[in-house]
Protein backbone atom coordinates (compact mmCIF):
# COMPACT_ATOMS: atom_id res chain seq x y z
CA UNK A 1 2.97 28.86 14.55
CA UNK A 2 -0.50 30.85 13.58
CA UNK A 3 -1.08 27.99 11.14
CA UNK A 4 -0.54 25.46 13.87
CA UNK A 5 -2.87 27.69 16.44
CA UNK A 6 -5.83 27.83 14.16
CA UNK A 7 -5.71 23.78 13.38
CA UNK A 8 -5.93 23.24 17.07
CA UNK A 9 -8.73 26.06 17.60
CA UNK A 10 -10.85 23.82 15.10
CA UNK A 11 -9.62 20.77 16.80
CA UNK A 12 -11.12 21.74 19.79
CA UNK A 13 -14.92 22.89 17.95
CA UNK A 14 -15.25 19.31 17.26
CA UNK A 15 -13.72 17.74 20.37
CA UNK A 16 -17.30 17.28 22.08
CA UNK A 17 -18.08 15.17 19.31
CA UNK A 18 -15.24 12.81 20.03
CA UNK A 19 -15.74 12.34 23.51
CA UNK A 20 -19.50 11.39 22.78
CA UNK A 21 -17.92 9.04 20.02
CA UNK A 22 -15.76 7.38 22.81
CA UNK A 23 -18.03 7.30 25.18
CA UNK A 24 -20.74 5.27 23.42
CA UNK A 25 -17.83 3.10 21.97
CA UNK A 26 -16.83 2.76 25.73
CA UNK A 27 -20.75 1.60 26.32
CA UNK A 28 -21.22 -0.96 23.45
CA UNK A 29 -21.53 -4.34 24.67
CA UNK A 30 -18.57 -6.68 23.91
CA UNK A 31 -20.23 -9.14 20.76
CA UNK A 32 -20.60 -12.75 22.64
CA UNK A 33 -17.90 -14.48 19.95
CA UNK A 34 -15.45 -11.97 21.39
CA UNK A 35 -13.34 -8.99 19.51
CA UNK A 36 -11.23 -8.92 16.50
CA UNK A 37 -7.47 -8.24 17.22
CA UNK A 38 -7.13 -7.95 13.35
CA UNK A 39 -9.50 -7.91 10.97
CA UNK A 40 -9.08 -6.09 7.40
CA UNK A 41 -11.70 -4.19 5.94
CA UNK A 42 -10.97 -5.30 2.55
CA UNK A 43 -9.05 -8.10 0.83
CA UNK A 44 -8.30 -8.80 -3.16
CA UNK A 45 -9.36 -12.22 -4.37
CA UNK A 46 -6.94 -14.70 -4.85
CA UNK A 47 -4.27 -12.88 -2.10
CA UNK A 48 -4.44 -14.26 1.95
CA UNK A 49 -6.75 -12.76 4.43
CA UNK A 50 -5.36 -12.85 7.48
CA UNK A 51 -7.67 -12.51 10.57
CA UNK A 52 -6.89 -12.17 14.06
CA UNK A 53 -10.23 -13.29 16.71
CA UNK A 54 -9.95 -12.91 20.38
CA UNK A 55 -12.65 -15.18 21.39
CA UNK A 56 -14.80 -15.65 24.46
CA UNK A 57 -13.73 -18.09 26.44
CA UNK A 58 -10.22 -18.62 24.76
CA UNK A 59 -9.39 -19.97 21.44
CA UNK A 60 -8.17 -23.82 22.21
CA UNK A 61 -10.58 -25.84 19.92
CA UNK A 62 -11.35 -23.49 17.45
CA UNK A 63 -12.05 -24.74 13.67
CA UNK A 64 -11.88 -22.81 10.66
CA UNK A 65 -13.94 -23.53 6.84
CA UNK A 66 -14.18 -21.51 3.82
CA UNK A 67 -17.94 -21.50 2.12
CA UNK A 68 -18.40 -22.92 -0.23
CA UNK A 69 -17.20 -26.28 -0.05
CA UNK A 70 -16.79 -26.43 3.46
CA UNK A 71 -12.78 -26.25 2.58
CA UNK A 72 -11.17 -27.22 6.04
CA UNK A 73 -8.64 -24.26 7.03
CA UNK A 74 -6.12 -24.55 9.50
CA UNK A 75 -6.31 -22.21 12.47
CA UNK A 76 -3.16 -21.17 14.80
CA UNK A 77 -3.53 -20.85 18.42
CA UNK A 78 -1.13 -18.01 20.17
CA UNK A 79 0.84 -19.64 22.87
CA UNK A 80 -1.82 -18.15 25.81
CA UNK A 81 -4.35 -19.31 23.86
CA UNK A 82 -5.86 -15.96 23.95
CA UNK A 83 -6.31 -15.53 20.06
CA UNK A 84 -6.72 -17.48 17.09
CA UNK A 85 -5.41 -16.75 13.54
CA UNK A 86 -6.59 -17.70 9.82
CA UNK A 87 -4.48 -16.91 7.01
CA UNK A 88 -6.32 -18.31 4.03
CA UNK A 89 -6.10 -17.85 0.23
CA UNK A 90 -9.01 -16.44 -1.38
CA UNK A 91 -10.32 -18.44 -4.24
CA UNK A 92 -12.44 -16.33 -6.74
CA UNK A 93 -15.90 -18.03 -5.62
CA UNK A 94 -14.99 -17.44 -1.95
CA UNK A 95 -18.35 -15.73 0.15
CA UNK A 96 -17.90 -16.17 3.48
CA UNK A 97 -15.24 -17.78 6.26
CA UNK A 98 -16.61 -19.76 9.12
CA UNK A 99 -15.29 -20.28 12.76
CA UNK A 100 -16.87 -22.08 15.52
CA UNK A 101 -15.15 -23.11 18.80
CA UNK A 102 -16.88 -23.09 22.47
CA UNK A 103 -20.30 -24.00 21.59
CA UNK A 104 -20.01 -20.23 19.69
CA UNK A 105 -19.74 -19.65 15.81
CA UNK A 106 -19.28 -16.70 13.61
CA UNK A 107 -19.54 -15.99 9.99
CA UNK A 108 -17.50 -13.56 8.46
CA UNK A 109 -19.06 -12.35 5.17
CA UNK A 110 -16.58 -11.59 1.86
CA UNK A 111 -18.56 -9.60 0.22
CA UNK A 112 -17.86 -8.99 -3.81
CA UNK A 113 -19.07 -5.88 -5.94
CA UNK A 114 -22.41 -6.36 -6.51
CA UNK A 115 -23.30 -8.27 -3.24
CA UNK A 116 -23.18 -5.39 -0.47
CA UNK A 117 -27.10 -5.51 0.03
CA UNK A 118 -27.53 -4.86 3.83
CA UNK A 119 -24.01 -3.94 4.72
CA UNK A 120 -24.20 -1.87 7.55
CA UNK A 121 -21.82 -0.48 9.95
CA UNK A 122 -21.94 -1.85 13.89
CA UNK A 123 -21.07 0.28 16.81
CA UNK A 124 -17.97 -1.17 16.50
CA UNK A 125 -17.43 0.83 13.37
CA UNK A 126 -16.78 -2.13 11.31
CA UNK A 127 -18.59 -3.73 8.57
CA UNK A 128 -21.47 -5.95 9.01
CA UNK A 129 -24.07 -8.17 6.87
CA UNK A 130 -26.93 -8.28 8.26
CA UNK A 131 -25.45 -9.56 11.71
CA UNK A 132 -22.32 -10.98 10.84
CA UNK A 133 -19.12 -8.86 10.16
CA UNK A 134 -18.17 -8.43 6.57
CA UNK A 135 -14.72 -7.76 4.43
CA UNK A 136 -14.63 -6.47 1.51
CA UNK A 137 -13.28 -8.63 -1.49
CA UNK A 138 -12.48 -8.02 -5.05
CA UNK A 139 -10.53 -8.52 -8.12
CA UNK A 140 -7.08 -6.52 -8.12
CA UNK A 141 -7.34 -4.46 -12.05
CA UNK A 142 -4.18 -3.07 -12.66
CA UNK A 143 -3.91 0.02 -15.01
CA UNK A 144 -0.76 -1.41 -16.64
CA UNK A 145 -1.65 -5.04 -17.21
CA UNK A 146 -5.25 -5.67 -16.54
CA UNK A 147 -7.28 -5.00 -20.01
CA UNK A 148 -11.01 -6.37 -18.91
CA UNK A 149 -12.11 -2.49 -18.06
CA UNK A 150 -10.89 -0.82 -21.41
CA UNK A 151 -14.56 -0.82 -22.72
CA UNK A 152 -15.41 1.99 -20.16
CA UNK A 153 -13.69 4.26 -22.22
CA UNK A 154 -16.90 4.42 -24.32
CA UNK A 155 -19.37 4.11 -21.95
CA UNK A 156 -17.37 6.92 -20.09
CA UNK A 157 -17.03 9.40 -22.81
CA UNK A 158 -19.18 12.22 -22.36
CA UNK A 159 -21.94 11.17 -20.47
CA UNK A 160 -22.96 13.39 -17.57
CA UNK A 161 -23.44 11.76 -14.05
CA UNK A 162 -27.10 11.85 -12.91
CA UNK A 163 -26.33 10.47 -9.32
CA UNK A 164 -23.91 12.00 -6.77
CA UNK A 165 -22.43 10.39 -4.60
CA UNK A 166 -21.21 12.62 -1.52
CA UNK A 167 -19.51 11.36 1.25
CA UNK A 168 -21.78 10.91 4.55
CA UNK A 169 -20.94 12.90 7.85
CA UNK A 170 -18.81 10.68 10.38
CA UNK A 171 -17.49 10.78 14.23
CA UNK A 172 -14.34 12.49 14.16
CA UNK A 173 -11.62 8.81 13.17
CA UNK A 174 -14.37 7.48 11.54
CA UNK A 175 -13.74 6.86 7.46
CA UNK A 176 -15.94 8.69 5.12
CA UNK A 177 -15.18 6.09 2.99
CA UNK A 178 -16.37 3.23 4.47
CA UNK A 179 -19.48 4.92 5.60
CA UNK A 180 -20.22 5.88 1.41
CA UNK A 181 -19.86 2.36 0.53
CA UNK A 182 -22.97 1.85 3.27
CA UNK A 183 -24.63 4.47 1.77
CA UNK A 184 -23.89 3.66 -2.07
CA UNK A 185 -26.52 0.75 -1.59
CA UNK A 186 -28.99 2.68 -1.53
CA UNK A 187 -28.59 3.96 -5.26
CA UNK A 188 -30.88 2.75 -7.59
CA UNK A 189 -28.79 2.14 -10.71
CA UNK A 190 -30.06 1.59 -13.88
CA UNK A 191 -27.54 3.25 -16.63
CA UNK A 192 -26.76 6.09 -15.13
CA UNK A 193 -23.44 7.95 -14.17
CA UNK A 194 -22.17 8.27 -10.81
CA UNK A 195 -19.84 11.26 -9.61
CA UNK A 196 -18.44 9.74 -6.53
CA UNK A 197 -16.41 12.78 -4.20
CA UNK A 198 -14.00 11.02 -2.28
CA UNK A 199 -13.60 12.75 1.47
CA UNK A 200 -10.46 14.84 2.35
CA UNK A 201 -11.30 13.59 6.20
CA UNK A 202 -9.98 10.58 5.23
CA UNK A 203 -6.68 11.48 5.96
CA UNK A 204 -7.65 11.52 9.22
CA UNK A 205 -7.85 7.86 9.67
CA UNK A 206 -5.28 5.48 9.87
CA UNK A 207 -5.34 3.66 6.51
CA UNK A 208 -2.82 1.69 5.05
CA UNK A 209 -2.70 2.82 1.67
CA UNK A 210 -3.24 -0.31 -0.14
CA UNK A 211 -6.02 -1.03 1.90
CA UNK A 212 -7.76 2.52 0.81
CA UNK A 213 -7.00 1.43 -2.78
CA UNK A 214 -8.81 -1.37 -2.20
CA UNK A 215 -12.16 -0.26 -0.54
CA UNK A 216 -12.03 2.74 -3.43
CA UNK A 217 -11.59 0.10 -6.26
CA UNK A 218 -14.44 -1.77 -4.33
CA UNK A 219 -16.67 1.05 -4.38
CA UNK A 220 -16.34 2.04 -7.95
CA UNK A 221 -16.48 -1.67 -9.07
CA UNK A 222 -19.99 -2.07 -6.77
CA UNK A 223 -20.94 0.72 -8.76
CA UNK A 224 -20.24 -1.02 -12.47
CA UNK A 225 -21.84 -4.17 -11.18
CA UNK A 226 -25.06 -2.86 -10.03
CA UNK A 227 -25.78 -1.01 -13.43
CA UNK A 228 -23.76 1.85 -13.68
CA UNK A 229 -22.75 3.25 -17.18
CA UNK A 230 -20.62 5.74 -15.98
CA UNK A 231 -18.29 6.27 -12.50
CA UNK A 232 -16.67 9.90 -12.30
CA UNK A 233 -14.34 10.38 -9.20
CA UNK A 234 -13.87 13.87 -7.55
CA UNK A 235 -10.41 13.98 -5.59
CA UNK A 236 -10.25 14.57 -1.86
CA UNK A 237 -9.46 17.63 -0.91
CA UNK A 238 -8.21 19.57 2.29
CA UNK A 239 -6.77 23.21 3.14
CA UNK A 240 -3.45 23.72 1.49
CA UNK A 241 -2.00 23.57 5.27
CA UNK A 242 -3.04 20.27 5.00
CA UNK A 243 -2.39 19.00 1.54
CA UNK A 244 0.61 17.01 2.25
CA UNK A 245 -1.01 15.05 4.30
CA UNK A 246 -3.55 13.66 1.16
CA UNK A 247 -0.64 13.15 -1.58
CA UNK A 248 -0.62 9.40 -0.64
CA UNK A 249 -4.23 8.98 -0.60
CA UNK A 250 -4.78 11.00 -3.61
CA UNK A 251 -2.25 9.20 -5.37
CA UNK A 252 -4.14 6.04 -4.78
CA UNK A 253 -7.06 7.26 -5.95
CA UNK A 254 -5.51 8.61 -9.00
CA UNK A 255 -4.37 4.74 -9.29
CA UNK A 256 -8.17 3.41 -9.14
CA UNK A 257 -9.25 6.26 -11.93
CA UNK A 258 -6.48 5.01 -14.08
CA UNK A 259 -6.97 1.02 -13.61
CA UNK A 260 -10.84 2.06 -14.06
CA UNK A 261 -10.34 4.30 -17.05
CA UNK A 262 -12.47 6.65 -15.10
CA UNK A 263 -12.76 10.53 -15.41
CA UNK A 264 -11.38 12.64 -12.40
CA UNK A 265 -12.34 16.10 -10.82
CA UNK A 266 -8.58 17.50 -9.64
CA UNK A 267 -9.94 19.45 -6.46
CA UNK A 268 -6.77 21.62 -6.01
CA UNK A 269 -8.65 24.98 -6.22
CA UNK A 270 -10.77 24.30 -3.64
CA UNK A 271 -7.81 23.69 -1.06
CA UNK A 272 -7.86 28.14 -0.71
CA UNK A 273 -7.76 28.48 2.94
CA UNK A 274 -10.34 31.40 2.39
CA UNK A 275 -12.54 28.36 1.13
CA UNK A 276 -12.30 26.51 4.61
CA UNK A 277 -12.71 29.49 7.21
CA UNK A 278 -15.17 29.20 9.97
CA UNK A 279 -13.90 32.31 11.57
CA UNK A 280 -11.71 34.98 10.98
CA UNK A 281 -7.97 32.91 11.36
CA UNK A 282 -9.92 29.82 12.04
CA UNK A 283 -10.15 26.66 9.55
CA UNK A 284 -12.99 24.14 9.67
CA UNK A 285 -13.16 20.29 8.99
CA UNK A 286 -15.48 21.13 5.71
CA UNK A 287 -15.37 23.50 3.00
CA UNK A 288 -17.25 27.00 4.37
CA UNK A 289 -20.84 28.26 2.24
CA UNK A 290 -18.48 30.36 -0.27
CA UNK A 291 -16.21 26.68 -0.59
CA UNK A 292 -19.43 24.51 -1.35
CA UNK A 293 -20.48 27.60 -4.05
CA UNK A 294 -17.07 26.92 -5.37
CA UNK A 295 -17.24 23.19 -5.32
CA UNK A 296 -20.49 23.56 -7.35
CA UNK A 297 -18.92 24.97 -10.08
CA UNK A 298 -16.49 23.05 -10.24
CA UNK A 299 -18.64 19.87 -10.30
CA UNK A 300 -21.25 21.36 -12.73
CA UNK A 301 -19.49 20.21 -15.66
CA UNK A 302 -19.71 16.59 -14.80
CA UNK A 303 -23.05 16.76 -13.49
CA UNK A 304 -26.44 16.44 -15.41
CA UNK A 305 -28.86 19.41 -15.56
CA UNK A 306 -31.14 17.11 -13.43
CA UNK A 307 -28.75 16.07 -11.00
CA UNK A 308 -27.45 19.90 -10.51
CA UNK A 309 -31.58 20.64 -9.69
CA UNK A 310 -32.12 17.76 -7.29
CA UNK A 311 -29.21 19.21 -5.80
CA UNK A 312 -29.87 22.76 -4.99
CA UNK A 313 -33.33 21.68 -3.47
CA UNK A 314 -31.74 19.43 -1.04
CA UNK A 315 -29.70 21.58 0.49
């Protein structure tokens, strides 16, 4: 009961924030093409995307095309005609799926690992390119089958990680995750090595967990295409109250290292409740000063001298 008493007392520290979350949500103006009843935020290559639009105006007449090749896909109206539906097969060269119905059209960008320039995230919290919304695509790479990433094993061996990769702050629901792989474009990579911490909060949002797989795979494989020699993942991490809640999570991540042949940082020592105290009896959302000290240590390892200096001053 005390454990359940000091989770809600740090519920409530950030419940301001979530009502300002929901009330600019509440604000944003309804996109002219209309909303997405379903729309994933990532998809592997060569599986079915299946999208869900609830356009303006109603969906009788819509069209669907894949680019490129203007490949004619067939779209299903629901019996009110309220939504439409595309189910389509991915083919390897696929970048972007087209819709246009009621004098309105709408690109939806499928983005690959090395092509997120300008991703962004709209007020809707979702993905966007530039203007249009974006999904996430890829290449599955299985750890017990898939052989094309077994030359990282070299390029991984002891080579520290001059860029860090931290996971951005977010409106309480929002993903971490998504929000790094915004913020990953950014890096300027040239060779170096890339410690990538992977958020705890994430547990927090509802993910399927093959679609986390999939967006962590994404992120790491961005990371390889745009010039990366190295990608180091630190494991999410949470009070030990709230451990069970990461094993699935974690697990896929685990996955991604192995498929990757990637080095991990377990984080289980930094779970210490002592580590996540914002008051006396009273866990926080984020690891406390004498929890980031810790973290620091635990990352220094992995971490080159220069990276561990840049650090420190930007705290």
């Amino acid at each position: 009961m005390f454990r359940i008493m000091r989770r809600f007392v740090a519920l409530l520290a950030v419940w301001g924030a979530v009502c300002a979350t929901a009330a600019d949500a509440s604000s944003a103006e309804t996109p002219p093409i209309g909303t997405w009843d379903h729309l994933p935020t990532a998809c592997y290559l060569d599986e079915v995307l299946p999208v869900v639009l609830r356009p303006v105006g109603g969906a009788t007449g819509w069209s669907a095309r894949l680019e490129p090749g203007a490949q004619s896909v067939p779209v299903e109206v629901a019996a009110d005609a309220a939504t439409c539906a595309v189910s389509v097969a991915l083919p390897a060269t696929a970048q972007a799926l087209h819709l246009a119905g009621n004098g309105r059209a709408i690109a939806l960008r499928l983005v690959t690992p090395g092509a997120g320039a300008a991703l962004v995230l709209g007020p809707d919290h979702r993905l966007y390119q530039g203007a249009d919304p974006a999904v996430l695509v890829l290449n599955r790479v299985e750890a017990s089958e898939d052989r094309r990433w077994h030359w990282l094993q070299q390029a991984d061996a002891g080579q520290p990680c001059r860029l860090r990769l931290a996971a951005p702050a977010v409106a309480w629901g929002d993903s971490p995750l998504v929000a790094q792989i915004v913020a990953s474009q950014a890096l300027k990579l040239k060779g170096e090595g890339v410690l990538i911490e992977i958020s705890g909060l994430d547990r927090l949002v509802a993910w399927k967990h093959r679609a986390f797989r999939q967006v962590v795979a994404w992120l790491v494989a961005d990371c390889f295409a745009r010039g990366a020699a190295r990608v180091a993942l630190a494991e999410p991490v949470a009070p030990a109250v709230e451990v069970k809640a990461l094993t699935a999570l974690l697990a896929q991540v685990r996955d991604v290292a192995t498929s990757y042949k990637l080095t991990t940082i377990p984080c289980g020592d930094l779970a210490r409740e002592a580590l996540w105290e914002i008051a006396p009896g009273v866990l926080g959302l984020t690891l406390n000063e004498a929890g980031r000290r810790e973290r620091e240590r635990l990352f220094a390892p992995m971490l080159a001298p220069e990276a561990a200096e840049s650090l420190e001053k930007t705290k």
